[in-house]
Protein backbone atom coordinates (compact mmCIF):
# COMPACT_ATOMS: atom_id res chain seq x y z
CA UNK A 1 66.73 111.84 -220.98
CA UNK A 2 66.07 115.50 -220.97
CA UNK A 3 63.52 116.87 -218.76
CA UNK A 4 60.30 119.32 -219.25
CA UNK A 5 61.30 122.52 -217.02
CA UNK A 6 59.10 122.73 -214.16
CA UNK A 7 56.98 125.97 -215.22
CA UNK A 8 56.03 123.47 -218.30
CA UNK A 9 53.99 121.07 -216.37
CA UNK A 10 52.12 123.97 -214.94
CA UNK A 11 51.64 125.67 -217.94
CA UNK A 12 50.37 122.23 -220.04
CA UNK A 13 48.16 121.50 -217.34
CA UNK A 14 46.51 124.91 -217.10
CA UNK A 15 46.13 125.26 -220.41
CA UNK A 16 44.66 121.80 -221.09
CA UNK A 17 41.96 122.88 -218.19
CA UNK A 18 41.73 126.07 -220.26
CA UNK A 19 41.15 124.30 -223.75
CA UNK A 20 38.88 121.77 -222.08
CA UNK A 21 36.29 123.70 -220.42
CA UNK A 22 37.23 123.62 -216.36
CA UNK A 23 38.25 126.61 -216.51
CA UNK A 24 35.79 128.44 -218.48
CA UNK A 25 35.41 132.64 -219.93
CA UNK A 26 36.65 134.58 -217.29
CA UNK A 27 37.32 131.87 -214.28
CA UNK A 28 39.68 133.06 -212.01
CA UNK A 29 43.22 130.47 -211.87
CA UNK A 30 44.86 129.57 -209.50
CA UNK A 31 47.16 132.13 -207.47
CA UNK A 32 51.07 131.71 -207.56
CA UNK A 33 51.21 131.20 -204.31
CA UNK A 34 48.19 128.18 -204.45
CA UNK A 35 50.37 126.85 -207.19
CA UNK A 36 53.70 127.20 -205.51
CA UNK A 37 52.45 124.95 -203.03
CA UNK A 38 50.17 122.77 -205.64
CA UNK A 39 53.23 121.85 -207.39
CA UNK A 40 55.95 122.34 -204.79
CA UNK A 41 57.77 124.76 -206.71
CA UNK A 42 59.00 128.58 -206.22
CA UNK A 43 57.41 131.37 -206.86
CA UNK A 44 59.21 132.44 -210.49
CA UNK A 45 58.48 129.11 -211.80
CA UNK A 46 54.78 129.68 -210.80
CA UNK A 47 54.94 132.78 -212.26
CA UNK A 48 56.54 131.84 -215.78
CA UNK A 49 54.34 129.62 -216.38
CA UNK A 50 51.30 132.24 -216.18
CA UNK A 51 53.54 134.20 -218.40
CA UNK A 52 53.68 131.47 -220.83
CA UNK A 53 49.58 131.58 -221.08
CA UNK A 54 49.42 135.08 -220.91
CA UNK A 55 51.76 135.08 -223.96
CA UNK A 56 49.05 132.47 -225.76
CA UNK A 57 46.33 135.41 -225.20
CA UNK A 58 44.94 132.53 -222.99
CA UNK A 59 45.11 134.25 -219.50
CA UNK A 60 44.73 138.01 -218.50
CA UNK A 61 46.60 139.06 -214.85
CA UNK A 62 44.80 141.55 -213.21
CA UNK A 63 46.42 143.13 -210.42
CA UNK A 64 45.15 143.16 -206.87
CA UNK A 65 41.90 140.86 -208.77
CA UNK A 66 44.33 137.77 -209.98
CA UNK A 67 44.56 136.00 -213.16
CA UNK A 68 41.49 135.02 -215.16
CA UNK A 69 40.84 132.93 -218.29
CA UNK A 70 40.24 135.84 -221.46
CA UNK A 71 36.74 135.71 -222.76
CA UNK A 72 37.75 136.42 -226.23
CA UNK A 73 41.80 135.64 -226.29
CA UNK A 74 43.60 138.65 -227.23
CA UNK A 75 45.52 139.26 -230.18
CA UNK A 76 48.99 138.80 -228.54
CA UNK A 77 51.55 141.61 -229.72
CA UNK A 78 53.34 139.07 -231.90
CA UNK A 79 51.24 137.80 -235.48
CA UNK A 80 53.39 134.29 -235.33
CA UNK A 81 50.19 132.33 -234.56
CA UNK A 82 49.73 128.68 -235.44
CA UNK A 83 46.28 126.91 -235.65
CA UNK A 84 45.97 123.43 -233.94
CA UNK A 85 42.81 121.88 -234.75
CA UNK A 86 42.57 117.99 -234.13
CA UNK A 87 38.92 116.30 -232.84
CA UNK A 88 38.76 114.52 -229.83
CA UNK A 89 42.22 115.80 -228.59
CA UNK A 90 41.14 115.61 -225.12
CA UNK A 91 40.40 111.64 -226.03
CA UNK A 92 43.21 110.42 -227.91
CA UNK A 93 46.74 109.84 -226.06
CA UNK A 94 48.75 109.89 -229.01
CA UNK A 95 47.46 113.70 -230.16
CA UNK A 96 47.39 114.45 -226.83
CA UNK A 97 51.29 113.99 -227.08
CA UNK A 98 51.89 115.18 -230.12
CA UNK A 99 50.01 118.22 -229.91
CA UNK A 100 51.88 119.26 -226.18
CA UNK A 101 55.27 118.68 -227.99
CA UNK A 102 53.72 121.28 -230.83
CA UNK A 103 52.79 123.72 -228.20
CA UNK A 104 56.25 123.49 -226.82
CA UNK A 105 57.91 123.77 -230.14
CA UNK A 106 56.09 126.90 -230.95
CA UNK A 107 57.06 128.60 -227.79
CA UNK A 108 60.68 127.71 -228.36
CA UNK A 109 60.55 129.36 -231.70
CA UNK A 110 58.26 132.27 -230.53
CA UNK A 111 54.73 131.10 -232.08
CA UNK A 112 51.96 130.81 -230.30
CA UNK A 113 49.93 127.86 -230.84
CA UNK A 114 45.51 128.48 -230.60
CA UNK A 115 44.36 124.98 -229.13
CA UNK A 116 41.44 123.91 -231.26
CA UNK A 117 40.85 120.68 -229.94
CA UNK A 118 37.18 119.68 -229.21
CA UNK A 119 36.04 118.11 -225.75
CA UNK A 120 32.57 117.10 -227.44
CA UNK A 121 31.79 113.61 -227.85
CA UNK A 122 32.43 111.56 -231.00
CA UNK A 123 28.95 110.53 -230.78
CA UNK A 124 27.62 114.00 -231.15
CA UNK A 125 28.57 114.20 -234.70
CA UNK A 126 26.93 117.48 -236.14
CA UNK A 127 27.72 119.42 -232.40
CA UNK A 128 31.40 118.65 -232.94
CA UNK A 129 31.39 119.15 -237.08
CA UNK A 130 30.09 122.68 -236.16
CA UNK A 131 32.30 123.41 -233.32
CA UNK A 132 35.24 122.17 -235.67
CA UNK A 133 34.00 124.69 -237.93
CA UNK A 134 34.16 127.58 -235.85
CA UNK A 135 37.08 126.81 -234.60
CA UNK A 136 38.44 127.22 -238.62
CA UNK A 137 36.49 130.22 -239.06
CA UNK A 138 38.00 131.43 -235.99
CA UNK A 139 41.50 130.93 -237.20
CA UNK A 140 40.89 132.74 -240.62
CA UNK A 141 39.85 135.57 -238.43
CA UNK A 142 42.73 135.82 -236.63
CA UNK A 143 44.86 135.46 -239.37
CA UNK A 144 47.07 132.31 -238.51
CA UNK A 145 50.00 131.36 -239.90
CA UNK A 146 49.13 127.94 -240.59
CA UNK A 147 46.87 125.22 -238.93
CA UNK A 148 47.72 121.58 -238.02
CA UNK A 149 45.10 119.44 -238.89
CA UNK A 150 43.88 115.65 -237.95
CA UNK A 151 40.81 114.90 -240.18
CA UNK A 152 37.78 113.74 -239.13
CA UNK A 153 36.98 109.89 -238.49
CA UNK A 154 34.30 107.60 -236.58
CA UNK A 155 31.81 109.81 -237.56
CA UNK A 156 28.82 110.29 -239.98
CA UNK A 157 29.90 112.70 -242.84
CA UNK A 158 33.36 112.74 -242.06
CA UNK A 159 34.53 113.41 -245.66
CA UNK A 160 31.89 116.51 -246.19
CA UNK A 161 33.30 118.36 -243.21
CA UNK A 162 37.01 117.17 -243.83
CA UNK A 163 36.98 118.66 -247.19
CA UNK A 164 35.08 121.56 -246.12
CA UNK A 165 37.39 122.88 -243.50
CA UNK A 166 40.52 122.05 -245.88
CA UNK A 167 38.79 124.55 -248.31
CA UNK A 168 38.02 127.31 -246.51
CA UNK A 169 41.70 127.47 -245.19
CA UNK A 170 43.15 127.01 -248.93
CA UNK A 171 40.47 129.80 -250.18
CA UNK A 172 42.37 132.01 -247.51
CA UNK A 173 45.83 130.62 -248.41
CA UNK A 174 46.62 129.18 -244.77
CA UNK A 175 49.04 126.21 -245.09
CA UNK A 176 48.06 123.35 -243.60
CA UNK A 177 49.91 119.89 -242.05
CA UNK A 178 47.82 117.29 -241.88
CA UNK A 179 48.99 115.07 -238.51
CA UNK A 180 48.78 111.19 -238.38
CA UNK A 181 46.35 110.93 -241.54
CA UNK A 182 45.17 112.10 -245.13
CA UNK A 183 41.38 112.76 -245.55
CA UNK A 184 41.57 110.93 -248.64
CA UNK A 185 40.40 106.93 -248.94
CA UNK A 186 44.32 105.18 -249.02
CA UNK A 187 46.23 104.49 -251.25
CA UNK A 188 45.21 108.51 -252.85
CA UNK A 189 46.73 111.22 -251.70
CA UNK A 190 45.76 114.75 -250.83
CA UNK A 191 47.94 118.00 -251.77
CA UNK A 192 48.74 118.28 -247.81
CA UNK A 193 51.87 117.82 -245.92
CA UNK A 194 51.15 114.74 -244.10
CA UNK A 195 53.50 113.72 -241.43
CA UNK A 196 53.17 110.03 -239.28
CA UNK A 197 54.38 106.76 -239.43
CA UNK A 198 55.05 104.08 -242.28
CA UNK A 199 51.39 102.76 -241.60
CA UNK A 200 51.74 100.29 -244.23
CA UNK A 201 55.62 98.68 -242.91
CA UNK A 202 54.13 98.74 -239.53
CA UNK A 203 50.86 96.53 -240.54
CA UNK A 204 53.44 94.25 -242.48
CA UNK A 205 55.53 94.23 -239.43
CA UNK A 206 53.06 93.07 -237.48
CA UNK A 207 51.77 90.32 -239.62
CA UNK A 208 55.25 88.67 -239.80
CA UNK A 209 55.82 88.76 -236.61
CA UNK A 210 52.90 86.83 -236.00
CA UNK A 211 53.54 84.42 -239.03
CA UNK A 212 56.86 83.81 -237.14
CA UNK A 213 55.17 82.54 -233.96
CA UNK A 214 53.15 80.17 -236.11
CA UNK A 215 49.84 81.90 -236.97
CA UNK A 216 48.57 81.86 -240.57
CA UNK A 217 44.86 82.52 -240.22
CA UNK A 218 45.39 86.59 -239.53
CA UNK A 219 41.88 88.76 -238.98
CA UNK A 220 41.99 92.31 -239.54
CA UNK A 221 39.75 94.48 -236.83
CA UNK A 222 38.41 98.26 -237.23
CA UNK A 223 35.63 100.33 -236.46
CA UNK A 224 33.39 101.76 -239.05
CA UNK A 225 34.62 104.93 -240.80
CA UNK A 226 38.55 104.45 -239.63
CA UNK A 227 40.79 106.55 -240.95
CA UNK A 228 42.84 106.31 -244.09
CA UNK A 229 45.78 105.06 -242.38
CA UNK A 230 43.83 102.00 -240.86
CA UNK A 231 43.41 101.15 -244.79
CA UNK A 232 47.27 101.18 -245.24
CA UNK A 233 47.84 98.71 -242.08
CA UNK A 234 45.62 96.73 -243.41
CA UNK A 235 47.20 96.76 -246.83
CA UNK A 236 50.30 95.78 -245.14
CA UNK A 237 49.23 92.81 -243.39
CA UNK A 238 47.90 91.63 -246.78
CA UNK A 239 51.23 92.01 -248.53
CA UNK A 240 53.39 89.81 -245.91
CA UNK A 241 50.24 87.16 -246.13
CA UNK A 242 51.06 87.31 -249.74
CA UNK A 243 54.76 87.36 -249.85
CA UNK A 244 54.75 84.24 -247.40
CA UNK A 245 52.17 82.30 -249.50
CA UNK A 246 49.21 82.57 -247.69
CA UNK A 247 46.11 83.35 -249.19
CA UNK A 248 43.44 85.59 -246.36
CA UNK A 249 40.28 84.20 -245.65
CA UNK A 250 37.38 86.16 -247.96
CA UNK A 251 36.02 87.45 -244.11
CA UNK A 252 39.29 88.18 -242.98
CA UNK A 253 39.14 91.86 -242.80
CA UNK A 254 35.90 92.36 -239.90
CA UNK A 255 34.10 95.78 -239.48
CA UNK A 256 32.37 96.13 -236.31
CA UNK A 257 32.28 97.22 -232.50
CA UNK A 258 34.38 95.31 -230.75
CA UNK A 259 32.42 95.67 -227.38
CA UNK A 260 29.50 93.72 -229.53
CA UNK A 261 29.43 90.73 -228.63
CA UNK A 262 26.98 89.22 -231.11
CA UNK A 263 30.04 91.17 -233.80
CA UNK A 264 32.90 89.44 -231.65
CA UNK A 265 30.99 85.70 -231.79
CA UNK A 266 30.55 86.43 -235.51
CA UNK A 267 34.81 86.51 -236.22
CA UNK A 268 35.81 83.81 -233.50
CA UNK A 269 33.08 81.02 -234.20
CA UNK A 270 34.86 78.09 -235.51
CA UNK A 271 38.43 78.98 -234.75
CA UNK A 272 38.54 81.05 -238.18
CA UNK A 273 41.34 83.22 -236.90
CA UNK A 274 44.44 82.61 -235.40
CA UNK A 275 45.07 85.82 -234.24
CA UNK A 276 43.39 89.59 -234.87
CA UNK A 277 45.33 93.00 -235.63
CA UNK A 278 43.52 95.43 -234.99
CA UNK A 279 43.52 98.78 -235.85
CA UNK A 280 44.71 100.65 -232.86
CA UNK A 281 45.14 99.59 -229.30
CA UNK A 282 41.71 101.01 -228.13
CA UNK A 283 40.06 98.51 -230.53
CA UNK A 284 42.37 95.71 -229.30
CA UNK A 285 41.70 96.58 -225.48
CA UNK A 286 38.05 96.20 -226.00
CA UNK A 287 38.41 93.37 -228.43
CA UNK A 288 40.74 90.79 -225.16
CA UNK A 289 37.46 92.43 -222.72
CA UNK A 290 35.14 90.93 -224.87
CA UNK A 291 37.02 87.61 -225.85
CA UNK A 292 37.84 87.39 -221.94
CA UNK A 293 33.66 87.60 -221.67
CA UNK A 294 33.58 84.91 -224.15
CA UNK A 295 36.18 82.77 -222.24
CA UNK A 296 38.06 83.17 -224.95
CA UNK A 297 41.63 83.29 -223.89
CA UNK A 298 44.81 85.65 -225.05
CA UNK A 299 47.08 84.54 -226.55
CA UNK A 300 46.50 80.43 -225.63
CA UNK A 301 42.97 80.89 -228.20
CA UNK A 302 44.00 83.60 -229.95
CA UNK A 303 46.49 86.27 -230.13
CA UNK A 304 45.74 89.94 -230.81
CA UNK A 305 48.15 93.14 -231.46
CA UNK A 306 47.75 96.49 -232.29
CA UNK A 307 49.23 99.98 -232.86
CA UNK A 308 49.84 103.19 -231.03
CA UNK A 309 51.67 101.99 -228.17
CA UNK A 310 49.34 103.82 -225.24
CA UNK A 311 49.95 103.76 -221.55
CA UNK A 312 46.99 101.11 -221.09
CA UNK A 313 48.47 98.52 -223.60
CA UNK A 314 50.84 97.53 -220.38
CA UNK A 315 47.67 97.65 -218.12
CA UNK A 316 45.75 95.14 -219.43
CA UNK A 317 45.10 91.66 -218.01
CA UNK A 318 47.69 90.51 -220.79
CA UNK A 319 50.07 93.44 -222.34
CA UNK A 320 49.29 93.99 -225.47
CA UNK A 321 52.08 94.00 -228.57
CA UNK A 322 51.95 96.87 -230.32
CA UNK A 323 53.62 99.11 -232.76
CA UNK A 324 54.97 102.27 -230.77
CA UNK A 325 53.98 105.66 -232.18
CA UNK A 326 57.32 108.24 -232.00
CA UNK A 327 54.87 111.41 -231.06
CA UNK A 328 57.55 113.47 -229.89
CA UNK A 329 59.34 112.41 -233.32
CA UNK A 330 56.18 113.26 -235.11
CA UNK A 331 55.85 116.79 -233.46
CA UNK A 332 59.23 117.81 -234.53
CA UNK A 333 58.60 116.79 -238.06
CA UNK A 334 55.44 118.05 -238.35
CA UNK A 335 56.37 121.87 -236.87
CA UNK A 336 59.67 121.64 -239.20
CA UNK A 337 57.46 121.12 -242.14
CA UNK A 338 54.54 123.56 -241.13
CA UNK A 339 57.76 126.34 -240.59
CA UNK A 340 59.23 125.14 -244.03
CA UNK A 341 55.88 125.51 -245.49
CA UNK A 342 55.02 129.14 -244.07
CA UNK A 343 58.06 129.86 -245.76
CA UNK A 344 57.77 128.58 -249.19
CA UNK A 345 53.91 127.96 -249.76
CA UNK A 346 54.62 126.54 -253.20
CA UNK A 347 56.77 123.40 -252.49
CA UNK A 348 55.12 120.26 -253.12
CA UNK A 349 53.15 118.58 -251.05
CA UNK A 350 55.23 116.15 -248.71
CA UNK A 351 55.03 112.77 -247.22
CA UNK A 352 57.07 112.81 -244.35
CA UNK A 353 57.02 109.48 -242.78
CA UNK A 354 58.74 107.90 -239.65
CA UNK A 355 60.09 104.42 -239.26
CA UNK A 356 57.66 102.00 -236.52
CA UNK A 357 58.79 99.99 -234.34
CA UNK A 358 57.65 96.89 -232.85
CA UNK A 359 56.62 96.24 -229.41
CA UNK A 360 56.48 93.11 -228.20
CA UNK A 361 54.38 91.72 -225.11
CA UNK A 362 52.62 88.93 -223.70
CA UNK A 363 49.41 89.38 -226.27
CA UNK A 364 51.06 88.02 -229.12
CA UNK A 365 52.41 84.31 -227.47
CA UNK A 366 55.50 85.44 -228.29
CA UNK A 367 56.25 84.36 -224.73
CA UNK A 368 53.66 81.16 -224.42
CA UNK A 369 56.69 78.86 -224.65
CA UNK A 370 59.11 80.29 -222.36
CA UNK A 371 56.91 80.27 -219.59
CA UNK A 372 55.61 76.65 -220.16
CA UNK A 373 59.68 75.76 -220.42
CA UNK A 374 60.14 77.58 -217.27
CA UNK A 375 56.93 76.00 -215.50
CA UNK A 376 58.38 72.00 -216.65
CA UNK A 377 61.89 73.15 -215.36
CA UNK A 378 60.59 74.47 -211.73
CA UNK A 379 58.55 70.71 -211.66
């Protein structure tokens, strides 16, 4: 497995404190010699990766003062800029990956990547529409060569400020990559590169996986304005239900918090469901808390899966099965695409979409038998 240099750690870190707010206009960093010993490093690899920020126009080095955080980044000599622009980065694991893999990328190649990700809250919908907003206009200003872009979702007026920050970039001619998901209700299709996984293989994956075990009454779980891609999972469960026979329940695809309890009674009363996809692991982790406050139990009651693959799907009470996201995969497609697109602005727009892969734990029963077998043996 190849290994991150050292002065990339350092440099990632610092610059998510950067984009985040820690370190805010003007904050002095961290000496090289506080992060030599920080880190445990030498001194050049401390020093390269202030380089590396001061290369972003995201540091200024000031000597005999230190090195402080610009209040307006500077123009950097090079014009090889590359928007990044994805809400809730600071939230999401799989953008967090995908978008450090980008920034990497871009240094390889001599582009410097301008972090627009928002640390607002999802719930503050019209403070982090606005700040998304800025963030454009501040890319048109400084001329970018293109932007990567994860649309709005989970929020109130999502497709307003989706489609109005996809204007003003195409009014300007700035290329654009859309990462993970279209703004555009599935199956339709924006005129955007789009690069993530085979949503729709991976929801039918999922559901016949689960058919194998034995489970035929399948429940669909999202949140309220999901993204288009939670659409196409759920299109794919429907289509292995259909191709083995099975006909859904008419409730079988549920809406709702999953930390509601009153919502969570509502799609387990009566044993309706067998087992619940849901739409991401975040909605599955809260779904097993509140079936576990419902002593409802995973997987003997019901089983429940998701997608993403995130570090806390192996943390829970009972590991969830998932479908693993490929975000370094996804990075390397999307900054081919965003340097083929630069390039030739009048190609086609593209779907370029990776291959899931299933990921099986404890969540699913998969395992339920084996470890009965091996109880009756040890008797």
């Amino acid at each position: 497995m190849n290994q991150k240099p050292k002065h990339y750690k350092i440099s990632s870190e610092l610059r998510a404190d950067i984009t985040s707010g820690r370190y805010g206009s003007n904050s002095r960093l961290p000496s090289e010699s506080q992060l030599v010993k920080t880190y445990g490093v030498s001194r050049p690899t401390a020093a390269r990766a202030l380089l590396d920020l001061e290369k972003e126009g995201l540091i200024v080095r000031r000597p005999g003062s230190g090195t402080y955080v610009r209040s307006e980044p500077a123009m950097p000599a090079t014009t090889r800029q590359i928007g990044l622009l994805v809400p809730g980065l600071e939230t999401t694991e799989i953008f967090s990956l995908i978008c450090g893999e980008i920034a990497s990328l871009c240094q390889a190649n001599d582009y410097s990547l301008l972090w627009g990700g928002s640390s607002r809250p999802h719930d503050d919908t019209d403070s982090s529409q606005e700040h998304a907003l800025e963030i454009c206009n501040h890319f048109i200003e400084r001329k970018v060569s293109g932007v990567f872009f994860a649309p709005f979702e989970l929020t109130t007026g999502q497709e307003k400020t989706n489609q109005q920050l996809l204007g003003l970039l195409t009014e300007v001619g700035i290329p654009v990559v859309l990462l993970d998901r279209d703004y555009f209700p599935y199956p339709r299709r924006s005129n955007f590169d789009l690069v993530g996984i085979d949503n729709f293989a991976a929801g039918f994956i999922l559901a016949e996986h689960l058919l194998g075990l034995g489970c035929e009454r399948l429940f669909f779980v999202a949140r309220p304005l999901s993204a288009p891609t939670v659409n196409s999972r759920m299109a794919g469960v429907r289509e292995a239900l259909t191709q083995n026979g099975i006909e859904p329940a008419p409730n079988w695809t549920c809406l709702g918090d999953p930390t509601d309890l009153k919502f969570v009674r509502s799609i387990t009363s009566g044993n309706q469901a067998d087992a619940f996809v849901c739409a991401n692991d975040f909605t599955a982790g809260k779904l097993m808390r509140s079936l576990e406050i419902l002593k409802i139990r995973v997987p003997q009651d019901a089983r429940v899966v998701g997608f993403d693959d995130v570090k806390f799907s192996t943390l829970l009470t009972v590991p969830l099965t998932t479908i693993h996201q490929p975000c370094q995969d996804v990075a390397t497609v999307a900054f081919n695409a965003m340097l083929e697109r630069i390039a030739r602005k009048s190609i086609p727009a593209r779907n370029l979409i990776l291959t899931p892969t299933l990921v099986v734990r404890e969540s699913c029963g998969a395992y339920m038998h084996r470890k009965t077998s091996t109880i009756k043996n040890a008797r």
